[in-house]
C-alpha atoms as a PDB file:
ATOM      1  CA  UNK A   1       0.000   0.000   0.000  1.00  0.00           C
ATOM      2  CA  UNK A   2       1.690   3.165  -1.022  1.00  0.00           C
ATOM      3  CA  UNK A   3       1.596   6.269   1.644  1.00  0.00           C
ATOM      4  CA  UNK A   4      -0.977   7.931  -0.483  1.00  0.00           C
ATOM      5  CA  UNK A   5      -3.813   5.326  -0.797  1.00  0.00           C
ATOM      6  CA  UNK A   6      -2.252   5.195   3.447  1.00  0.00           C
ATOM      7  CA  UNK A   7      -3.169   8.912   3.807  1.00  0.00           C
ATOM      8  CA  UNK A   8      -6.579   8.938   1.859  1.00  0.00           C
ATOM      9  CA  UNK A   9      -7.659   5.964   3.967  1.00  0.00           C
ATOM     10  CA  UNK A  10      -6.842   7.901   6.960  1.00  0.00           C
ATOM     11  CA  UNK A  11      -8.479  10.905   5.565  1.00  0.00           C
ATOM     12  CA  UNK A  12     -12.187   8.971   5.118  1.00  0.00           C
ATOM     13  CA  UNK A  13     -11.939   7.223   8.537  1.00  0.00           C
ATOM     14  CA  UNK A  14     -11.593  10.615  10.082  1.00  0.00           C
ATOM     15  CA  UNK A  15     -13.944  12.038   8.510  1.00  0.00           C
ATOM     16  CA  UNK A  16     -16.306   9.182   9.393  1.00  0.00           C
ATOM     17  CA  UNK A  17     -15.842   9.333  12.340  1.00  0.00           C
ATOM     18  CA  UNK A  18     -15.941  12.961  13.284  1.00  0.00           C
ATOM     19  CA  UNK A  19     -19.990  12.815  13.449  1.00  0.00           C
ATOM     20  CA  UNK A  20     -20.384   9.481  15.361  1.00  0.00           C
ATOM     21  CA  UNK A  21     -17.417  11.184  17.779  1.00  0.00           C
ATOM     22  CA  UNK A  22     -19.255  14.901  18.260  1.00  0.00           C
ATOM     23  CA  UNK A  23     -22.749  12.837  18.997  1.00  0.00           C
ATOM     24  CA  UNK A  24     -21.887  10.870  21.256  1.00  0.00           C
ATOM     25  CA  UNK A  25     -19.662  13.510  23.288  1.00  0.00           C
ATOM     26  CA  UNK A  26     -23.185  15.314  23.442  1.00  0.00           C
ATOM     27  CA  UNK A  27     -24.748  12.200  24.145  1.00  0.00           C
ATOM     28  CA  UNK A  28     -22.210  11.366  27.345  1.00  0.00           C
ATOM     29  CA  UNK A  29     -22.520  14.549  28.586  1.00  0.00           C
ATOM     30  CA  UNK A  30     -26.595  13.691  28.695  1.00  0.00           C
ATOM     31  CA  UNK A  31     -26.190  10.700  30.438  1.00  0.00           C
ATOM     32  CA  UNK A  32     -23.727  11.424  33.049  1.00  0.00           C
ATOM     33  CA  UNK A  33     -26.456  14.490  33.964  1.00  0.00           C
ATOM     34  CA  UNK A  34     -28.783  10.863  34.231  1.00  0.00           C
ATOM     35  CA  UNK A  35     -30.715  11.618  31.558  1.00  0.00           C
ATOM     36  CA  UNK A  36     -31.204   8.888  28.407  1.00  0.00           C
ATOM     37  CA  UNK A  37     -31.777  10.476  25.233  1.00  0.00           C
ATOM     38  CA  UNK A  38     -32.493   8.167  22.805  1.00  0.00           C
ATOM     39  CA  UNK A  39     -33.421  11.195  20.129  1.00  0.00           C
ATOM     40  CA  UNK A  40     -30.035  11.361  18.818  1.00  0.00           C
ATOM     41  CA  UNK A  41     -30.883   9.716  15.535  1.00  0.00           C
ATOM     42  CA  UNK A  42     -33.702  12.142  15.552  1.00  0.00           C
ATOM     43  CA  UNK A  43     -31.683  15.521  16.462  1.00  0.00           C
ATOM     44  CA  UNK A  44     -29.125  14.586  14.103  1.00  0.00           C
ATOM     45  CA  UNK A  45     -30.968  14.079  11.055  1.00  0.00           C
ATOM     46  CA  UNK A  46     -32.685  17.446  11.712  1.00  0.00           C
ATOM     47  CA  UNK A  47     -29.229  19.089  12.149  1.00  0.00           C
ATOM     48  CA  UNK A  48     -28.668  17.815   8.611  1.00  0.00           C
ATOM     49  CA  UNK A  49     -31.274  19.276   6.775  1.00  0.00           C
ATOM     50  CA  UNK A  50     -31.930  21.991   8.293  1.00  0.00           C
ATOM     51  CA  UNK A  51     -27.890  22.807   7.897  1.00  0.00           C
ATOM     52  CA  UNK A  52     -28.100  21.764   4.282  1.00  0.00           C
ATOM     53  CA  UNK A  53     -30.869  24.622   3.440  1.00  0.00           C
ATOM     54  CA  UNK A  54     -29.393  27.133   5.739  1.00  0.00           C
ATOM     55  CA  UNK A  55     -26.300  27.227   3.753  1.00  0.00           C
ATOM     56  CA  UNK A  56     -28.120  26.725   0.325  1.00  0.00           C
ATOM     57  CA  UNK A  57     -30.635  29.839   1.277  1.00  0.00           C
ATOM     58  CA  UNK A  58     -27.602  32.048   2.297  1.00  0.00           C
ATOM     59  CA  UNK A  59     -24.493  30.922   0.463  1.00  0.00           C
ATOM     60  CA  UNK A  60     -22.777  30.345   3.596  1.00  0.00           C
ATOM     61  CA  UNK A  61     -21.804  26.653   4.907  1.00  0.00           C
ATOM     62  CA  UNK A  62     -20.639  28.477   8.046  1.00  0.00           C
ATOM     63  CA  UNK A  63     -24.513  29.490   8.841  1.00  0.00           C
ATOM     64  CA  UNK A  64     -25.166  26.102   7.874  1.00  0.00           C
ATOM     65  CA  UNK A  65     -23.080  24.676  10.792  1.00  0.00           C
ATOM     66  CA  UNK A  66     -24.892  27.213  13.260  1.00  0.00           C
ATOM     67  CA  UNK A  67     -27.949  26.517  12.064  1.00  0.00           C
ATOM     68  CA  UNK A  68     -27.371  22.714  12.503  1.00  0.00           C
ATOM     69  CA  UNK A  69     -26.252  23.786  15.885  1.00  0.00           C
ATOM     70  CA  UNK A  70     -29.514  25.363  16.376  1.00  0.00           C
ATOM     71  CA  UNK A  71     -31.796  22.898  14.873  1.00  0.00           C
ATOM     72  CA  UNK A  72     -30.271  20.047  17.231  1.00  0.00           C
ATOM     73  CA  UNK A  73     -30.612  22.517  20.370  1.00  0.00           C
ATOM     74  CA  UNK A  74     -33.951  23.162  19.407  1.00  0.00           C
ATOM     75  CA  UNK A  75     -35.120  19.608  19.160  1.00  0.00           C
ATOM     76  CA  UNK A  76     -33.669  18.331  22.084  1.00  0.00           C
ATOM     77  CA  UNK A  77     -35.290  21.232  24.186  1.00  0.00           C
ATOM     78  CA  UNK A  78     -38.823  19.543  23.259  1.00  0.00           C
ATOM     79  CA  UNK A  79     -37.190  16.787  24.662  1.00  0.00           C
ATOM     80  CA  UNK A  80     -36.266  18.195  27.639  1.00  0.00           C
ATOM     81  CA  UNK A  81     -39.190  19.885  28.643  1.00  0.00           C
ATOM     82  CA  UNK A  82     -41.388  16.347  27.723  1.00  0.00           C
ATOM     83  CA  UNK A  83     -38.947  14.310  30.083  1.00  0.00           C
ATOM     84  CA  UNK A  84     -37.918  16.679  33.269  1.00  0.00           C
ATOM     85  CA  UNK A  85     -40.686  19.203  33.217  1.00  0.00           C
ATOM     86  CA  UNK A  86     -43.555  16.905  31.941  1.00  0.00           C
ATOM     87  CA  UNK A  87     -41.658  13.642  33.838  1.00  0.00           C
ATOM     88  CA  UNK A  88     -43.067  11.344  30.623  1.00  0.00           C
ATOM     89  CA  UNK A  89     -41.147   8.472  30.057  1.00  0.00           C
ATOM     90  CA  UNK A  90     -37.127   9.130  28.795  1.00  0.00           C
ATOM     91  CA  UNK A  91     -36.947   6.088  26.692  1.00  0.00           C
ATOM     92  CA  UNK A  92     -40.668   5.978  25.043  1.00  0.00           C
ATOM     93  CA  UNK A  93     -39.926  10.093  24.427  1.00  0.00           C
ATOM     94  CA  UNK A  94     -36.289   9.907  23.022  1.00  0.00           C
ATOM     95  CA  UNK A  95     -37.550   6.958  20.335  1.00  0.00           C
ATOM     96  CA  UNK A  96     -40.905   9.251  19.434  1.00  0.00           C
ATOM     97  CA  UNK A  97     -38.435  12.041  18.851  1.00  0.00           C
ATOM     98  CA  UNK A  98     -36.464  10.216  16.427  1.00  0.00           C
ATOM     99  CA  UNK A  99     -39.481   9.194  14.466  1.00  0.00           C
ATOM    100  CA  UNK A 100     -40.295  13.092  14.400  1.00  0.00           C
ATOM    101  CA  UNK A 101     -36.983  14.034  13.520  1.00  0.00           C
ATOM    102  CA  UNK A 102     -36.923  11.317  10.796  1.00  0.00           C
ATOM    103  CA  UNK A 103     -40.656  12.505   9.343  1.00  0.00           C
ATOM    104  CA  UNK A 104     -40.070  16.248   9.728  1.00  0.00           C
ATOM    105  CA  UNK A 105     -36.361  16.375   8.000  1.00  0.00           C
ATOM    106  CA  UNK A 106     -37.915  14.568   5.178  1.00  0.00           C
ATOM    107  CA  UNK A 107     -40.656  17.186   4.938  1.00  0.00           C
ATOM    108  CA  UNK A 108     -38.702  20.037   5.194  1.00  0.00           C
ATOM    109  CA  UNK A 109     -35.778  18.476   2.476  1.00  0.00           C
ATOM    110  CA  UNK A 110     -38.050  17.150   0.299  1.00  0.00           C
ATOM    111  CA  UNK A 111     -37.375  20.580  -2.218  1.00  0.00           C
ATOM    112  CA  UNK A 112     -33.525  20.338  -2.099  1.00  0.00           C
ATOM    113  CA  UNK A 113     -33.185  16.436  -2.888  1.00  0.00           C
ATOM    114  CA  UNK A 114     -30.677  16.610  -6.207  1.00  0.00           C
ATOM    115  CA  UNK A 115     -29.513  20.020  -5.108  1.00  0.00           C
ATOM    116  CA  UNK A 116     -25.422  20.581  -5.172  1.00  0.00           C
ATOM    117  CA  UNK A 117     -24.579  21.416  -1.769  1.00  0.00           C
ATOM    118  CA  UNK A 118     -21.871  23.838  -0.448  1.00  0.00           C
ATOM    119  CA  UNK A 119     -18.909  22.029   1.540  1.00  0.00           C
ATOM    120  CA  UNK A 120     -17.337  23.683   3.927  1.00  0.00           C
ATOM    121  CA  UNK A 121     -13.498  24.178   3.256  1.00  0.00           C
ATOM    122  CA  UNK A 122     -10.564  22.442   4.572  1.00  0.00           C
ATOM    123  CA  UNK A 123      -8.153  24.154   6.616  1.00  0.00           C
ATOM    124  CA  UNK A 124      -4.989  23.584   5.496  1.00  0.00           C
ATOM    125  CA  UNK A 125      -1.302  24.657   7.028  1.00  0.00           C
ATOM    126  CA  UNK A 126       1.050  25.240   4.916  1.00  0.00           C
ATOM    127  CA  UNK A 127       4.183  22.861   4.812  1.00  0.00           C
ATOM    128  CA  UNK A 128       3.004  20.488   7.888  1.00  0.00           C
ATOM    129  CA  UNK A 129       0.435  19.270   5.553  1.00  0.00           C
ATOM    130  CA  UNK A 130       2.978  18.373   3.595  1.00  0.00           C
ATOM    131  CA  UNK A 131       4.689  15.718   6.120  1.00  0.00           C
ATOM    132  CA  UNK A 132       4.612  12.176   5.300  1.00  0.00           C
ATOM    133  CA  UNK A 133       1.192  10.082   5.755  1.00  0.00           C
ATOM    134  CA  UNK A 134      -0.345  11.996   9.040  1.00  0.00           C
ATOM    135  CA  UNK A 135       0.369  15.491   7.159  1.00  0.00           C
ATOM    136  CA  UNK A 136      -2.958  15.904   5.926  1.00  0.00           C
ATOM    137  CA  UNK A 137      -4.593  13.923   8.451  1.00  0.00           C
ATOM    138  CA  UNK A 138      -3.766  16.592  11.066  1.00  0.00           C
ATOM    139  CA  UNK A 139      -2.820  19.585   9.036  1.00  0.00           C
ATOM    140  CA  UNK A 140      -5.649  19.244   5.824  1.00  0.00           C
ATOM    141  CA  UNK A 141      -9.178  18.290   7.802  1.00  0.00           C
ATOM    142  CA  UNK A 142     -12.671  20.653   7.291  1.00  0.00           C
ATOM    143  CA  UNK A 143     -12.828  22.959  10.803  1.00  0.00           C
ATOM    144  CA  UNK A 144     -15.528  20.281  12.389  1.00  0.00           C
ATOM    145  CA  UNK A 145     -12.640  17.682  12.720  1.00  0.00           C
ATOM    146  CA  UNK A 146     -10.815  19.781  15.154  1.00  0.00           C
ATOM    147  CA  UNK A 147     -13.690  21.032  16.880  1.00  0.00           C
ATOM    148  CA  UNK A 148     -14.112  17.160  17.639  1.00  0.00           C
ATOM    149  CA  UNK A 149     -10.938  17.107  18.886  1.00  0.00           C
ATOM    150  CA  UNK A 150     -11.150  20.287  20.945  1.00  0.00           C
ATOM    151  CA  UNK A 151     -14.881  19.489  21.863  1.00  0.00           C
ATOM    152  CA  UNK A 152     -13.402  15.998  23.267  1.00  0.00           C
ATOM    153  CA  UNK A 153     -10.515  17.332  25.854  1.00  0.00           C
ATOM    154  CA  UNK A 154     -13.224  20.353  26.687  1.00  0.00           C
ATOM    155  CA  UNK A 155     -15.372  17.794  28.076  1.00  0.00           C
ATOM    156  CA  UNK A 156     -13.008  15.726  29.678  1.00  0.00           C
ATOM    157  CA  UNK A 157     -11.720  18.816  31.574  1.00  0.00           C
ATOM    158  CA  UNK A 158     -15.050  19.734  32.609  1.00  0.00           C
ATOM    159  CA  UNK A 159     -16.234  16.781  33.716  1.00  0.00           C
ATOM    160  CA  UNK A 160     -13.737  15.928  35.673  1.00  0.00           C
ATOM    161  CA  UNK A 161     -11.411  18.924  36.190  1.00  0.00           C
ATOM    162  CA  UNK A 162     -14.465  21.400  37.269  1.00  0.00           C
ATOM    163  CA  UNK A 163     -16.690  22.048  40.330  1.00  0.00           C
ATOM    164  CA  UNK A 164     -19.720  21.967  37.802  1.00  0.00           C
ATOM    165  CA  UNK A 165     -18.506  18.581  36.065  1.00  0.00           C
ATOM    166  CA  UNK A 166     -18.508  17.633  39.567  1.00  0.00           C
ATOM    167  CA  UNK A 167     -21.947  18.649  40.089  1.00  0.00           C
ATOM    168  CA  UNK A 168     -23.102  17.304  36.871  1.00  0.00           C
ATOM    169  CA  UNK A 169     -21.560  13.637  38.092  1.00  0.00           C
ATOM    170  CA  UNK A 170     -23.375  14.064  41.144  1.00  0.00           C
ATOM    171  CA  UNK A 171     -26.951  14.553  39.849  1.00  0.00           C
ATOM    172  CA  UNK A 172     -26.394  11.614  37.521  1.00  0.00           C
ATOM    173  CA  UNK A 173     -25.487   9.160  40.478  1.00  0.00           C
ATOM    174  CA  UNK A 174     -28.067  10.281  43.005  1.00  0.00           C
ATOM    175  CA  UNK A 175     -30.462  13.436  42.011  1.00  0.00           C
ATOM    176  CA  UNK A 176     -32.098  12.747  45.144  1.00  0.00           C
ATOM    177  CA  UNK A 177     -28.977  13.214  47.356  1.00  0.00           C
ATOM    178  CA  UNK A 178     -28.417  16.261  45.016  1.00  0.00           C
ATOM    179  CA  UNK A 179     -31.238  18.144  45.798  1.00  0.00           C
ATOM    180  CA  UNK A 180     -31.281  17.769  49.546  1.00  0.00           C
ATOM    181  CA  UNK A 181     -27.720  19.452  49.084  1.00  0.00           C
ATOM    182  CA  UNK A 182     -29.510  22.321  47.121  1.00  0.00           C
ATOM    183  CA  UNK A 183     -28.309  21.552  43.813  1.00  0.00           C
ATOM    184  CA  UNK A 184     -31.136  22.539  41.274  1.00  0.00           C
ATOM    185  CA  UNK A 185     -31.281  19.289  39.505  1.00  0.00           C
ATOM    186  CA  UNK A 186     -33.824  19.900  36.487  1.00  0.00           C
ATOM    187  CA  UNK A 187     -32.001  22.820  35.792  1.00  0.00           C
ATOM    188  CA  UNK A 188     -28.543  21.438  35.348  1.00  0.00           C
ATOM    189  CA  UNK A 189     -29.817  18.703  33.234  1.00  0.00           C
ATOM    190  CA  UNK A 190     -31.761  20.710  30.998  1.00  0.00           C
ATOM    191  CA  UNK A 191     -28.591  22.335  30.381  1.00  0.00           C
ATOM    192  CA  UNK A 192     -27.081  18.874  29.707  1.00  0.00           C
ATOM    193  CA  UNK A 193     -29.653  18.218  27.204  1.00  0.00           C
ATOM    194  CA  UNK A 194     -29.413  21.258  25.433  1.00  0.00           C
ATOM    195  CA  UNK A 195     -25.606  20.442  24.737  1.00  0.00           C
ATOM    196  CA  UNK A 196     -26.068  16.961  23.780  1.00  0.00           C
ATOM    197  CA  UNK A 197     -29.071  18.361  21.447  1.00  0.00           C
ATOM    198  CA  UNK A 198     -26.212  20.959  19.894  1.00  0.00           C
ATOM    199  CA  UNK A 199     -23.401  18.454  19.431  1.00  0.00           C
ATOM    200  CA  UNK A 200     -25.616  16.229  17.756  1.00  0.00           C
ATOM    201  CA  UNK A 201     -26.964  18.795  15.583  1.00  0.00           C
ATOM    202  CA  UNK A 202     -23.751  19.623  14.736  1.00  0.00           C
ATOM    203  CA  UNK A 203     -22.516  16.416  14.061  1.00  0.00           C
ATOM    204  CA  UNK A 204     -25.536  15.904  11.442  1.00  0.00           C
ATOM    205  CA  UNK A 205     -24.329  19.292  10.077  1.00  0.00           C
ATOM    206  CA  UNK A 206     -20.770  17.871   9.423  1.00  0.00           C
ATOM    207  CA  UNK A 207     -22.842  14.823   7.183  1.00  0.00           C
ATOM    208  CA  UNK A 208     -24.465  17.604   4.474  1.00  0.00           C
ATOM    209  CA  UNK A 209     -22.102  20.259   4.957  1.00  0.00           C
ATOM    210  CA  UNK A 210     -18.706  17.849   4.538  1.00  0.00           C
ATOM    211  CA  UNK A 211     -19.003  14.426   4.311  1.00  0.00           C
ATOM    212  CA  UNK A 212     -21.729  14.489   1.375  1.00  0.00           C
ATOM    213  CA  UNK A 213     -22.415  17.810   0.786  1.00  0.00           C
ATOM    214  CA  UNK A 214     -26.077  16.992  -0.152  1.00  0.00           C
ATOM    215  CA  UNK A 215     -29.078  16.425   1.296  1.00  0.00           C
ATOM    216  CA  UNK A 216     -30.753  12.569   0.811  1.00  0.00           C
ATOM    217  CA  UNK A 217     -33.550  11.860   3.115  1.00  0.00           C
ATOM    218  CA  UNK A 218     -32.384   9.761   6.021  1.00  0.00           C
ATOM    219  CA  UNK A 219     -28.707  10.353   5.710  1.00  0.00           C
ATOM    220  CA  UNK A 220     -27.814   9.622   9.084  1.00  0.00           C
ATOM    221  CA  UNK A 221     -28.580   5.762   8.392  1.00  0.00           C
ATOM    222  CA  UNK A 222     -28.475   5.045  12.213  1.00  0.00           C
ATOM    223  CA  UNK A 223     -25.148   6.909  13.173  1.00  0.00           C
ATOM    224  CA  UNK A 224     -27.146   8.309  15.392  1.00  0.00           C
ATOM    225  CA  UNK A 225     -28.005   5.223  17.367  1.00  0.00           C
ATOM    226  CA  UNK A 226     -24.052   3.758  17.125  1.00  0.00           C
ATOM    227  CA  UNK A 227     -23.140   7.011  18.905  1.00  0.00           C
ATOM    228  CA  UNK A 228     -25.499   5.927  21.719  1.00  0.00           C
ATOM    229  CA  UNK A 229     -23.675   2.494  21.749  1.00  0.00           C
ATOM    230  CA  UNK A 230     -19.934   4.539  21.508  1.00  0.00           C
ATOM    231  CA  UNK A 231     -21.547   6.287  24.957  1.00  0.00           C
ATOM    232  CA  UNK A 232     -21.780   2.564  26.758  1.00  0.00           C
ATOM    233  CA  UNK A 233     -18.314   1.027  24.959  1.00  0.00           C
ATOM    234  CA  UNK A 234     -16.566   4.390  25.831  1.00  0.00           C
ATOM    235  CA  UNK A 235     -17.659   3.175  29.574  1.00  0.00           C
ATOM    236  CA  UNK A 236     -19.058   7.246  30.030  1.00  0.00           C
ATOM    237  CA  UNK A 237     -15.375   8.434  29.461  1.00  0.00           C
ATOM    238  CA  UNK A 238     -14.502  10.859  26.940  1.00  0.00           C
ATOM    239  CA  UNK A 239     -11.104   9.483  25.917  1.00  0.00           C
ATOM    240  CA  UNK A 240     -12.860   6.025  25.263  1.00  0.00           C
ATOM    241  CA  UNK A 241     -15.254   7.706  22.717  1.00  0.00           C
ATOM    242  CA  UNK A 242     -12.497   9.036  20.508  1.00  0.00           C
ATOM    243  CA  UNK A 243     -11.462   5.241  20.127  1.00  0.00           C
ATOM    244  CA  UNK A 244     -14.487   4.068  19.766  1.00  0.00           C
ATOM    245  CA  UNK A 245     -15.669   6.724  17.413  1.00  0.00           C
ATOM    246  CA  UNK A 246     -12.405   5.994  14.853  1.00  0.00           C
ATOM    247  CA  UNK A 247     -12.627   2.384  15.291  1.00  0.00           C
ATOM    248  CA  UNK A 248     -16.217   2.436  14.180  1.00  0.00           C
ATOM    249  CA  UNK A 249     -15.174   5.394  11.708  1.00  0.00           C
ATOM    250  CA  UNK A 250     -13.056   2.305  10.042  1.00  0.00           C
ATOM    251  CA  UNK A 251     -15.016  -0.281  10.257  1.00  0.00           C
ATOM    252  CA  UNK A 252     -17.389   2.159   7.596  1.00  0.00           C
ATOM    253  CA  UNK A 253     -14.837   2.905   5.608  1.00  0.00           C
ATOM    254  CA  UNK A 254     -13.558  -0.203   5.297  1.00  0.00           C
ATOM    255  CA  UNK A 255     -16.663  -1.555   3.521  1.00  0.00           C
ATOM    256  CA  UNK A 256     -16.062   0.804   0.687  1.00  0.00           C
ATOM    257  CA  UNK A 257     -12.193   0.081   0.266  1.00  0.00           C
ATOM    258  CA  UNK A 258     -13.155  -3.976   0.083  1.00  0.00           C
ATOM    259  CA  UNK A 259     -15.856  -3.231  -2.897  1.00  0.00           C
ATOM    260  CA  UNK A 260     -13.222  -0.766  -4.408  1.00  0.00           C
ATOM    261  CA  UNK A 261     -10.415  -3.519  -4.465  1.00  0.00           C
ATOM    262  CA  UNK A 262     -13.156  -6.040  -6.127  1.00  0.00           C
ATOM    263  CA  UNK A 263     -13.535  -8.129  -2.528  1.00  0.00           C
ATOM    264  CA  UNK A 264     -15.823 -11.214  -3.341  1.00  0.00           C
ATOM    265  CA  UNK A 265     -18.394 -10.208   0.220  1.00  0.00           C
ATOM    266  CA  UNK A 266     -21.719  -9.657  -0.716  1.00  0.00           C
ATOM    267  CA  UNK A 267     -22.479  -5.647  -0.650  1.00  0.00           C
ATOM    268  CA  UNK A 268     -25.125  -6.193   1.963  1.00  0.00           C
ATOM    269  CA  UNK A 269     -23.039  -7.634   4.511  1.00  0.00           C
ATOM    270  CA  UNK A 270     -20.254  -4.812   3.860  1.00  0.00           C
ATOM    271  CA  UNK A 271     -22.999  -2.499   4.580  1.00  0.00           C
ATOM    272  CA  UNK A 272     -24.206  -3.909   7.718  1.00  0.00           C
ATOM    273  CA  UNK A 273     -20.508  -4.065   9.199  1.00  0.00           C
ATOM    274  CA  UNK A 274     -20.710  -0.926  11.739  1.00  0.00           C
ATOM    275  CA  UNK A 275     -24.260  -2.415  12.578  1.00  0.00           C
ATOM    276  CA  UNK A 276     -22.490  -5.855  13.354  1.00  0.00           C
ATOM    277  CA  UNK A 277     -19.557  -4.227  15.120  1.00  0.00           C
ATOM    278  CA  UNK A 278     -21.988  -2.284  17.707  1.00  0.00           C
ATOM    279  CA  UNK A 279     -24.091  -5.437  18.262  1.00  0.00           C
ATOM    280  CA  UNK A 280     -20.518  -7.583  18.773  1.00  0.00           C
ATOM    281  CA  UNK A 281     -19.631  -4.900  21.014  1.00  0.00           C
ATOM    282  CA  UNK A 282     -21.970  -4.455  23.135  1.00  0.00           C
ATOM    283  CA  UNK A 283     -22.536  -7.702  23.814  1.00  0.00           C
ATOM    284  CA  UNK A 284     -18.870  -8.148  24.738  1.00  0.00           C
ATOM    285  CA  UNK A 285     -19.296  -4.882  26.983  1.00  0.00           C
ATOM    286  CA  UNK A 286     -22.678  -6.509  28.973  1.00  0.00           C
ATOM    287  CA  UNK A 287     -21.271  -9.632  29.552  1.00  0.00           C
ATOM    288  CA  UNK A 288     -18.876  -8.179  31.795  1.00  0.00           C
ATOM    289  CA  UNK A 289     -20.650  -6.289  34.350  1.00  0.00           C
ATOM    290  CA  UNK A 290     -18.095  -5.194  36.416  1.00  0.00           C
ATOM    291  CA  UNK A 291     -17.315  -2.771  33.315  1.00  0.00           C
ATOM    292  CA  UNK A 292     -20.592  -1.882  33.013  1.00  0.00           C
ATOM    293  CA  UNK A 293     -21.318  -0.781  36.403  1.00  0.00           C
ATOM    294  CA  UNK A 294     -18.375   1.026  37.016  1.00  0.00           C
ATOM    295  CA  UNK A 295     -19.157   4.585  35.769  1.00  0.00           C
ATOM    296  CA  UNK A 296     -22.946   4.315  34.482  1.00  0.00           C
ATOM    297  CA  UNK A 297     -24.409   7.090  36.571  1.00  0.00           C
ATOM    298  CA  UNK A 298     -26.766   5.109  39.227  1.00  0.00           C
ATOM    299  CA  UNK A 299     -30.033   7.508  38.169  1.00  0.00           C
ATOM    300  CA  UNK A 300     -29.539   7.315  34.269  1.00  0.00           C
ATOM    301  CA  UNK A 301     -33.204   7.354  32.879  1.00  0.00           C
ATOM    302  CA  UNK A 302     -35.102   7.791  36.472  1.00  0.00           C
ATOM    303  CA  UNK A 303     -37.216  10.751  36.144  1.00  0.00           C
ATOM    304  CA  UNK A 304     -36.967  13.124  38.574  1.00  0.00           C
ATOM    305  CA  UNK A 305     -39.771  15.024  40.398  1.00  0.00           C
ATOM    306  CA  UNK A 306     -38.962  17.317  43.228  1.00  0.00           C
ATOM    307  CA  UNK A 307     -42.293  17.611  44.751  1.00  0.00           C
ATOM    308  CA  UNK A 308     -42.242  13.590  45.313  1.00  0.00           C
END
């Protein structure tokens, strides 16, 4: 394999990955607040579509990515207010809001199906993107690649460098314990959902605006629910859910590379690889419970009512 078909291998993988890694930071974030959001699928594909027009209406991919941003926030707030204001049920909620993401994105995209899209430029440094095999890997990526990367040792630091990451931890293992100690619980997780509903919109935002810069109804093709699985084989760390996020980012990738080199695997298996990886994974991950219980926040999908 020569360095370059080595570098544009590299290349794809990141750039699969940097979606599945920016949802499911949002998505950790979520759960170690105790809240289980299973809307990600649903937040995502809005993100997508709703980036995809904003930067076809204005000629800007950058208001794309905000409004992507927005449309995630936006969506997850509904969620929010259903689950810790309304106290309806996290899990039944999450899935309803994916089915409403899902309907609603194909409503709204249904007029810019075949339309070119805008991409959103690569950064690129002179001369280090010149180095050797990692040169345009780290030196030549779109802007969303290294706000993954910054996004991931931001959240690290504050959850577990920070009085409010410490805070956040707390409501997740015992909201009950948290507000006897005056901590405002629904307030802090709202907050928690509103981040994990902006990552994810963003991360749908890097599918139209970079990865395919178009918009095809139902591009998200489940990322968003193998980010949900990264959350649980990342263990609820952050540093886990980079590894995760690139090993799944290869295992897609990798389907496309056999069919290129003429591979004699049916195309429908190739396509259900990262499916097969999360199942293989996650059974691996629940048949050790040790490793499963040892950071899942305690109250992760209890609803939460101060009044009882």
């Amino acid at each position: 394999m020569s360095f370059e078909m080595a570098e544009a291998i590299l290349l794809t993988i990141a750039t699969a990955a940097t979606p599945l890694l920016i949802a499911a930071l949002g998505e950790l974030v979520v759960e170690r607040s105790g809240v289980l959001n299973l809307g990600v699928e649903g937040m995502m594909v809005m993100g997508a579509v709703t980036g995809f027009a904003a930067a076809q209406l204005s000629g800007s991919p950058w208001i794309g990515v905000l409004a992507a941003i927005v449309a995630g926030a936006v969506f997850s707030m509904l969620f929010a207010f259903l689950t810790l204001s309304l106290a309806t049920n996290q899990v039944a909620t999450g899935l309803s809001l994916t089915i409403l993401g899902l309907g609603l994105s194909g409503m709204i995209g249904e007029s810019f199906i075949g339309t070119p899209g805008l991409k959103l430029q690569s950064w690129v440094i002179p001369g280090l993107s010149e180095i050797p095999l990692v040169g345009k890997f780290l030196f030549a990526q779109d802007p969303i690649f290294y706000i993954s990367i910054l996004l991931t040792i931001c959240v690290w630091w504050f959850i577990f460098r920070t009085r409010a990451g410490l805070t956040l931890r707390a409501v997740g293992d015992s909201h009950g314990s948290a507000h006897a100690l005056g901590i405002r619980v629904i307030r802090i997780r709202y907050l928690a959902v509103l981040f994990g509903g902006a990552c994810a919109g963003l991360a749908g935002g890097q599918l139209s605006l970079v990865y395919t810069p178009q918009w095809v109804e139902n591009m998200t093709a489940g990322r968003g629910w193998i980010a949900l699985a990264l959350v649980v084989f990342a263990s609820w760390l952050p540093w886990r859910v980079v590894a995760g996020a690139y090993l799944f980012g290869a295992v897609t990738i990798a389907q496309f590379h056999a069919q290129a080199q003429g591979i004699a695997i049916p195309s429908q298996f190739l396509s259900a690889l990262p499916y097969l990886a999360t199942i293989v994974v996650l059974v691996l991950i629940s048949s050790n419970r040790r490793m499963t219980m040892r950071n899942t926040p305690a109250s992760l999908g209890k609803p939460f009512v101060p009044e009882r």
